[in-house]
N, C-alpha and C. Protein backbone atom coordinates (compact mmCIF):
# COMPACT_ATOMS: atom_id res chain seq x y z
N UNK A 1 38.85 55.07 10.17
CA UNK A 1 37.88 54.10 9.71
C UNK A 1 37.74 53.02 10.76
N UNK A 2 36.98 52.40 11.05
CA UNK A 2 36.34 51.66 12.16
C UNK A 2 37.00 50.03 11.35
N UNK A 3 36.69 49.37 12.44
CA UNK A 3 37.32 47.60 11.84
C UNK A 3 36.24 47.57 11.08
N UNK A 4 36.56 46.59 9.62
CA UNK A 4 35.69 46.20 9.02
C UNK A 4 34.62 45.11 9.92
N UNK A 5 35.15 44.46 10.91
CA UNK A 5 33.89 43.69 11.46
C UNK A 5 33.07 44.19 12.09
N UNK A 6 33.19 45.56 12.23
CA UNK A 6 32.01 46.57 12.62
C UNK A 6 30.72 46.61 11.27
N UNK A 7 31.51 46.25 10.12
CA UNK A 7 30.32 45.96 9.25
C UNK A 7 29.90 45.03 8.48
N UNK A 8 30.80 43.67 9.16
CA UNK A 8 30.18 42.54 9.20
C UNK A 8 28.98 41.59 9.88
N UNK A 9 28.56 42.80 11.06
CA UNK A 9 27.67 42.82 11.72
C UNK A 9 26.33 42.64 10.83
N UNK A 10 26.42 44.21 9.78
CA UNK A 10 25.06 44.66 9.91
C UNK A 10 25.05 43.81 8.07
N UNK A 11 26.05 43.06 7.91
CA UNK A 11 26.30 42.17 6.52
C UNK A 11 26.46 42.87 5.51
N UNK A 12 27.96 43.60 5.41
CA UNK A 12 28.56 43.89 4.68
C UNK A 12 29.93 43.83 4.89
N UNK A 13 30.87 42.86 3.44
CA UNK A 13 32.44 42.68 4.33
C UNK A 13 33.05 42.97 2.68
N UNK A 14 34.22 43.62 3.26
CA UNK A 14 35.18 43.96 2.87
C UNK A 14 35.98 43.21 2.51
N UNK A 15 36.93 43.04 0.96
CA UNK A 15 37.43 42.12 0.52
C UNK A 15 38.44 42.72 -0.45
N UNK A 16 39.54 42.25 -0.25
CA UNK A 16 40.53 43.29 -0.35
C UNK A 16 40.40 44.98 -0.36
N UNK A 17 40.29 45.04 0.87
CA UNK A 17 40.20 46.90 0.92
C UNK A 17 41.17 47.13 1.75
N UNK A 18 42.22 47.91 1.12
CA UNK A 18 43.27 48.29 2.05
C UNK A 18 43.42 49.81 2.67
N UNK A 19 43.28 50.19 3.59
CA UNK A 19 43.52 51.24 4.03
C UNK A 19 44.67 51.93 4.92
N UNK A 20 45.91 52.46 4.13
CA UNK A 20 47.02 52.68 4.64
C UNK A 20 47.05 53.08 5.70
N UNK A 21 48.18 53.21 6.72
CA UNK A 21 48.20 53.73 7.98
C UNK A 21 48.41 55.30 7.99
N UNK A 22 48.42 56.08 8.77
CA UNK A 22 48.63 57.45 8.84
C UNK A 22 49.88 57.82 9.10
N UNK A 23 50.73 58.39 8.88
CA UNK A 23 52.04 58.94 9.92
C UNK A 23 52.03 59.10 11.18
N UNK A 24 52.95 58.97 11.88
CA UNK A 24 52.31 59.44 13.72
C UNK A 24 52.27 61.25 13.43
N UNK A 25 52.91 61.61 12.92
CA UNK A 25 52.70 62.80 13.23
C UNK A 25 52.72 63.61 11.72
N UNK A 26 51.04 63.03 11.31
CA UNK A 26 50.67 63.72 10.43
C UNK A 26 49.75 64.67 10.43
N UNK A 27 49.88 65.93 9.86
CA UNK A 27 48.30 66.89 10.13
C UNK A 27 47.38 66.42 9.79
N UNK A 28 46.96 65.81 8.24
CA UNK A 28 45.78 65.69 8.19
C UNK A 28 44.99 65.61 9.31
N UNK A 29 43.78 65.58 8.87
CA UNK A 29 43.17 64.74 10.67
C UNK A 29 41.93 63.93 9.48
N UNK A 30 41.65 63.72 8.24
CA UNK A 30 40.94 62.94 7.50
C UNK A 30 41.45 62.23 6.16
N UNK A 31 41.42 61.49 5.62
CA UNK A 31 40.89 60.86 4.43
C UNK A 31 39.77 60.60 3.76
N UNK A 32 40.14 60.71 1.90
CA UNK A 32 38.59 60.84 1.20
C UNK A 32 38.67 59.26 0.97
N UNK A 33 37.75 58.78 0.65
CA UNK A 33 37.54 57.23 0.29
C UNK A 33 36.95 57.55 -1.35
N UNK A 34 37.60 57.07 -2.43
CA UNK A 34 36.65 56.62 -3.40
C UNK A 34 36.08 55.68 -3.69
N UNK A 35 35.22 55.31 -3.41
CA UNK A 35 34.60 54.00 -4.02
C UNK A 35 34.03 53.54 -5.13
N UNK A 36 33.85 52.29 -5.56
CA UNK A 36 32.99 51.65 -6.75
C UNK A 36 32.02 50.54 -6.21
N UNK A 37 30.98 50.68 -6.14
CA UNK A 37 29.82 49.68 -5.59
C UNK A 37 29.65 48.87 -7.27
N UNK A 38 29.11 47.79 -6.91
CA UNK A 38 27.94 47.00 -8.44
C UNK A 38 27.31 46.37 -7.87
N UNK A 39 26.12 46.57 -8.32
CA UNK A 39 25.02 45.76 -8.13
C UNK A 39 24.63 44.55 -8.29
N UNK A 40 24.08 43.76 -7.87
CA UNK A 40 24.36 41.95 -7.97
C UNK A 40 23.26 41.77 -8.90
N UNK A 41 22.48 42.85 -8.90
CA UNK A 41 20.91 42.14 -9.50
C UNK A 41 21.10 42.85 -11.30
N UNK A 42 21.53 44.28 -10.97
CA UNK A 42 21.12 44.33 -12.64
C UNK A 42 22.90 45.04 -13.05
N UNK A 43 23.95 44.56 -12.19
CA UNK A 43 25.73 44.86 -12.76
C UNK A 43 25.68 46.18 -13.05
N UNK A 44 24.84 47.22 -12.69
CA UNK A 44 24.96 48.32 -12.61
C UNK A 44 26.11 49.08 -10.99
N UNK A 45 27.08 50.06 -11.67
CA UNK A 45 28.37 49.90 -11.08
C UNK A 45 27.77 51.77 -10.57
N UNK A 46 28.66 52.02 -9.19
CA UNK A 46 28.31 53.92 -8.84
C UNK A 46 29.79 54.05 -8.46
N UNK A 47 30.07 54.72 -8.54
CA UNK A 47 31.73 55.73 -8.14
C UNK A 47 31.09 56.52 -7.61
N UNK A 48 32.29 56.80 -5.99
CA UNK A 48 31.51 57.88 -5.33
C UNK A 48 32.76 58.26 -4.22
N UNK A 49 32.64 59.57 -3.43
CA UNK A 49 33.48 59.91 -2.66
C UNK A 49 32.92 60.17 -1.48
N UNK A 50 34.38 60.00 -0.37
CA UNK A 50 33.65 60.39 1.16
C UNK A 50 34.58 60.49 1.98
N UNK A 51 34.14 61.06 3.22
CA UNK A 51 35.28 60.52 4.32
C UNK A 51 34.72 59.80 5.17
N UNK A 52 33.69 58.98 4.93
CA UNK A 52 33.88 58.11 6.04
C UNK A 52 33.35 56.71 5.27
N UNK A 53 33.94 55.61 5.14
CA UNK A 53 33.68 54.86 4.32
C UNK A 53 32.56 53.53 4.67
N UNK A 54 33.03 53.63 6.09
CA UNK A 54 31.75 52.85 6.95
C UNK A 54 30.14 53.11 6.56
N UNK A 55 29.93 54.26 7.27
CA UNK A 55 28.95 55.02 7.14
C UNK A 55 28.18 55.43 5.85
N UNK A 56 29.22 55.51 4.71
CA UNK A 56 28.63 55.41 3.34
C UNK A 56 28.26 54.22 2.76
N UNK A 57 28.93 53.20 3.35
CA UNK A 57 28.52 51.80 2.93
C UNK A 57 26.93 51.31 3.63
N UNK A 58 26.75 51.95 4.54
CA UNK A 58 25.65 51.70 5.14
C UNK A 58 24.37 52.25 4.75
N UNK A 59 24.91 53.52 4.33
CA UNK A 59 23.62 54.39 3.78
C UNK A 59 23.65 54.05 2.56
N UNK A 60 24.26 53.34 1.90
CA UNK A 60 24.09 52.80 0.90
C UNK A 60 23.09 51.39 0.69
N UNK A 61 23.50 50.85 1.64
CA UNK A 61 22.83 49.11 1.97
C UNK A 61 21.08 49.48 2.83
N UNK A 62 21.08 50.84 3.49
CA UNK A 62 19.76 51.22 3.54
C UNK A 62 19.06 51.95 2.54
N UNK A 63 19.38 51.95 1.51
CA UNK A 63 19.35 52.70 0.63
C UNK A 63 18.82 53.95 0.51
N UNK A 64 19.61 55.01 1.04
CA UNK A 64 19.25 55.89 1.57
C UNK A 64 19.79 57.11 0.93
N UNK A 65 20.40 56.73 -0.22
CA UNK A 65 21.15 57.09 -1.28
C UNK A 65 20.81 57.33 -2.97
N UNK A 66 21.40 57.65 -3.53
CA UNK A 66 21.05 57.71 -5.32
C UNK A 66 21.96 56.28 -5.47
N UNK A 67 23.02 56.09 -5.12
CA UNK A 67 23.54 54.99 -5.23
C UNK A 67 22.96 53.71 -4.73
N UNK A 68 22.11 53.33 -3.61
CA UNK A 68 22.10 52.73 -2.54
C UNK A 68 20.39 52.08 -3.63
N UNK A 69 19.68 52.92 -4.10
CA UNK A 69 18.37 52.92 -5.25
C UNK A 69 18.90 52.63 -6.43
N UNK A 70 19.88 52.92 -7.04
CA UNK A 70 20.17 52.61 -8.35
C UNK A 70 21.03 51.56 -8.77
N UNK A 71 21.45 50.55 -7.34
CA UNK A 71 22.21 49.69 -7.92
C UNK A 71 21.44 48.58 -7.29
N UNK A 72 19.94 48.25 -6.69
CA UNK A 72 18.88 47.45 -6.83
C UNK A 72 19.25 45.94 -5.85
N UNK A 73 18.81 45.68 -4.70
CA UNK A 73 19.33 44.59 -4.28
C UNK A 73 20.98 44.77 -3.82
N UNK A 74 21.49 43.07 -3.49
CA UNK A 74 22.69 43.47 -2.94
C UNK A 74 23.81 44.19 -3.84
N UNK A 75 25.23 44.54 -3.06
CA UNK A 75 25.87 45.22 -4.06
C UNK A 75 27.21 44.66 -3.64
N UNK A 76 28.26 44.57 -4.20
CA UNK A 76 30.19 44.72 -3.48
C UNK A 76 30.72 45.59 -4.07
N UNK A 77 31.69 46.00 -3.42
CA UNK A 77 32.85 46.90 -2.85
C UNK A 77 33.74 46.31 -4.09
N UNK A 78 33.46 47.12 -5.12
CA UNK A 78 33.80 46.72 -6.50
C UNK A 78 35.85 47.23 -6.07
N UNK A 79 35.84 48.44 -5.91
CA UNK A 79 36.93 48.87 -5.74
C UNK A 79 37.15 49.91 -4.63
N UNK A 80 38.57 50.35 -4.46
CA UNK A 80 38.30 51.49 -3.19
C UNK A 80 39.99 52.20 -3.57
N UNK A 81 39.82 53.38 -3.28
CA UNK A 81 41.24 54.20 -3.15
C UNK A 81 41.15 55.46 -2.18
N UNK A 82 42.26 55.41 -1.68
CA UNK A 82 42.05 56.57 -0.42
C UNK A 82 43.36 57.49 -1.06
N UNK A 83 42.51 58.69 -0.50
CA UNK A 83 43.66 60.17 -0.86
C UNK A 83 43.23 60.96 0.42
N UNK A 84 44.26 61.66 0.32
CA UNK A 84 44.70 62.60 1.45
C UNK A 84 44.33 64.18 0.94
N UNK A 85 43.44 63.89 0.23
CA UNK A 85 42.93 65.52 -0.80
C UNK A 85 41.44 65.56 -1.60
N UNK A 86 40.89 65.87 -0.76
CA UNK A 86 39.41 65.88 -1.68
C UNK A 86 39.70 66.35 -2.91
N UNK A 87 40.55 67.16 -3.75
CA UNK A 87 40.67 67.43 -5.29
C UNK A 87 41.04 66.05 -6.11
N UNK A 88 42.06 65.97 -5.39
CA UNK A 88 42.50 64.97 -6.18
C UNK A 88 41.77 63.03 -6.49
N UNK A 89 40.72 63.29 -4.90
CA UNK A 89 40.00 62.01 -5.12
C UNK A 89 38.90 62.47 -5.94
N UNK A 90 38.63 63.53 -6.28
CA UNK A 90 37.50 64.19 -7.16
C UNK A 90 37.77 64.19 -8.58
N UNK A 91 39.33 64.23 -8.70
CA UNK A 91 39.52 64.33 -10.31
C UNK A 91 39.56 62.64 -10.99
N UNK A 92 40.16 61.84 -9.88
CA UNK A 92 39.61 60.61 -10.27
C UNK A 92 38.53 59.74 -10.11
N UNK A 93 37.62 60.17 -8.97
CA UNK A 93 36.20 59.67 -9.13
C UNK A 93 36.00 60.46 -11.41
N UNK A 94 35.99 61.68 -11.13
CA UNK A 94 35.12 61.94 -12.51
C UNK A 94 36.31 61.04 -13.46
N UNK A 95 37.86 60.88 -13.59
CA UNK A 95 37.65 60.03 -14.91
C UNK A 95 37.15 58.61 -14.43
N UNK A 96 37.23 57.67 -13.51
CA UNK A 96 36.29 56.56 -13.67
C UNK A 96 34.67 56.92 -13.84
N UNK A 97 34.68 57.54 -13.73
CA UNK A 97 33.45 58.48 -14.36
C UNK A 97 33.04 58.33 -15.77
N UNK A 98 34.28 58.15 -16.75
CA UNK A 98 34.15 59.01 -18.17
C UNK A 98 34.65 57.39 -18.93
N UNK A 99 34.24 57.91 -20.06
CA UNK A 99 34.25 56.53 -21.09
C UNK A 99 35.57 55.74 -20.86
N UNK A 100 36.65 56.79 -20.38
CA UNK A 100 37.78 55.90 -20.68
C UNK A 100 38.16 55.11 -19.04
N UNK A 101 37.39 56.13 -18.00
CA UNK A 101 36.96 55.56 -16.64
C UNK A 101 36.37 54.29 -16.28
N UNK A 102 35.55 53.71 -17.40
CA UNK A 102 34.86 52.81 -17.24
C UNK A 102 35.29 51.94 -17.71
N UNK A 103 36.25 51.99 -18.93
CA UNK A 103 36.87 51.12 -19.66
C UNK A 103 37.97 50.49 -18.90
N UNK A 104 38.47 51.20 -17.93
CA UNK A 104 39.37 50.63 -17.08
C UNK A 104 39.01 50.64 -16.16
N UNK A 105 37.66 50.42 -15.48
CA UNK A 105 36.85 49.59 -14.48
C UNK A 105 36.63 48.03 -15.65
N UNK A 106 35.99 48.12 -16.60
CA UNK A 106 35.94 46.65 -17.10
C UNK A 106 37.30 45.63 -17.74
N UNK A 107 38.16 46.51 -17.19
CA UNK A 107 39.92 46.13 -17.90
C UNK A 107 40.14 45.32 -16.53
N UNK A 108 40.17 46.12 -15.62
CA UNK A 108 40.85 46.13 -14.09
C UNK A 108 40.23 44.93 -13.10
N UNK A 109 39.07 45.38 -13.25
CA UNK A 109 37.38 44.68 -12.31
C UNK A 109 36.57 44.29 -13.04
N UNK A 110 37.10 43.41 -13.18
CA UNK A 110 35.73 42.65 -13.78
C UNK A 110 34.92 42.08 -12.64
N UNK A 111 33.63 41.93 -12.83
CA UNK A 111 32.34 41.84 -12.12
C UNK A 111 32.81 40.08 -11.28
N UNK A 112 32.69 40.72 -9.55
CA UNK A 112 33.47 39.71 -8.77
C UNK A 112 31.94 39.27 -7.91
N UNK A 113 30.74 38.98 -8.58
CA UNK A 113 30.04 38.89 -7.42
C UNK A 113 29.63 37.99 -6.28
N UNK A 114 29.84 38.17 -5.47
CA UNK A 114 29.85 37.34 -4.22
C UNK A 114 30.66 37.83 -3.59
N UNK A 115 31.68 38.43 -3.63
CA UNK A 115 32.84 38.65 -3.01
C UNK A 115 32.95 39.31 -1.39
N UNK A 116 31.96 40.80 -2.02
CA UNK A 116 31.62 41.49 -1.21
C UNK A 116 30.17 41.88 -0.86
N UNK A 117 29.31 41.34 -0.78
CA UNK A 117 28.38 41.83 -0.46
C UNK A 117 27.82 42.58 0.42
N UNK A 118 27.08 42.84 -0.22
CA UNK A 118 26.24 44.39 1.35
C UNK A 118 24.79 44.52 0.41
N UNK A 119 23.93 45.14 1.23
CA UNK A 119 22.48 45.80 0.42
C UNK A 119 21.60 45.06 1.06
């Protein structure tokens, strides 16, 4: 993942996003990013996966996306978790996904806006 002031440039910053270090001598050669965007204008929230977290934040803020259109105006970097396994960042994108997913997005995160902006 690139320094976040690579996307403080194009005005989007990162606020508490931690991204662990790698092993020196680990195979992987990637990480999945999950994310949670919300929208500033109508608090509409997207969960989503990737490996590159820069680059999704961007195509998001151009809205170039289902996410990037559906969360209207600016957005922050509601939440973020990195895995070393596309299954496993897939089984928890879908439960923050699911009623009880969301319930502990509004337990956890509550709506921080200003924090992070981008869009």
């Amino acid at each position: 993942m690139a320094d976040a002031t690579d996307l403080k440039s194009v005005g989007i910053y990162l606020v508490g996003v931690r991204v662990p270090p790698r092993a020196p001598n680990s195979k992987r050669t990637f990480m999945v990013y999950l994310y949670v965007l919300q929208g500033s204008v109508n608090n509409k929230r997207y969960v989503g996966i990737t490996n590159n977290l820069n680059r999704r934040l961007l195509e998001h803020k151009n809205k170039t996306t289902k996410g990037g259109q559906i969360l209207k105006g600016d957005f922050i970097l509601l939440h973020s978790e990195t895995f070393e396994d596309y299954i496993q960042a897939r089984i928890r994108e879908k439960f923050l996904k699911s009623g009880k997913g969301r319930e502990w997005l509004k337990m956890n995160k509550p709506i921080e806006l200003g924090s992070a902006l981008g869009g």
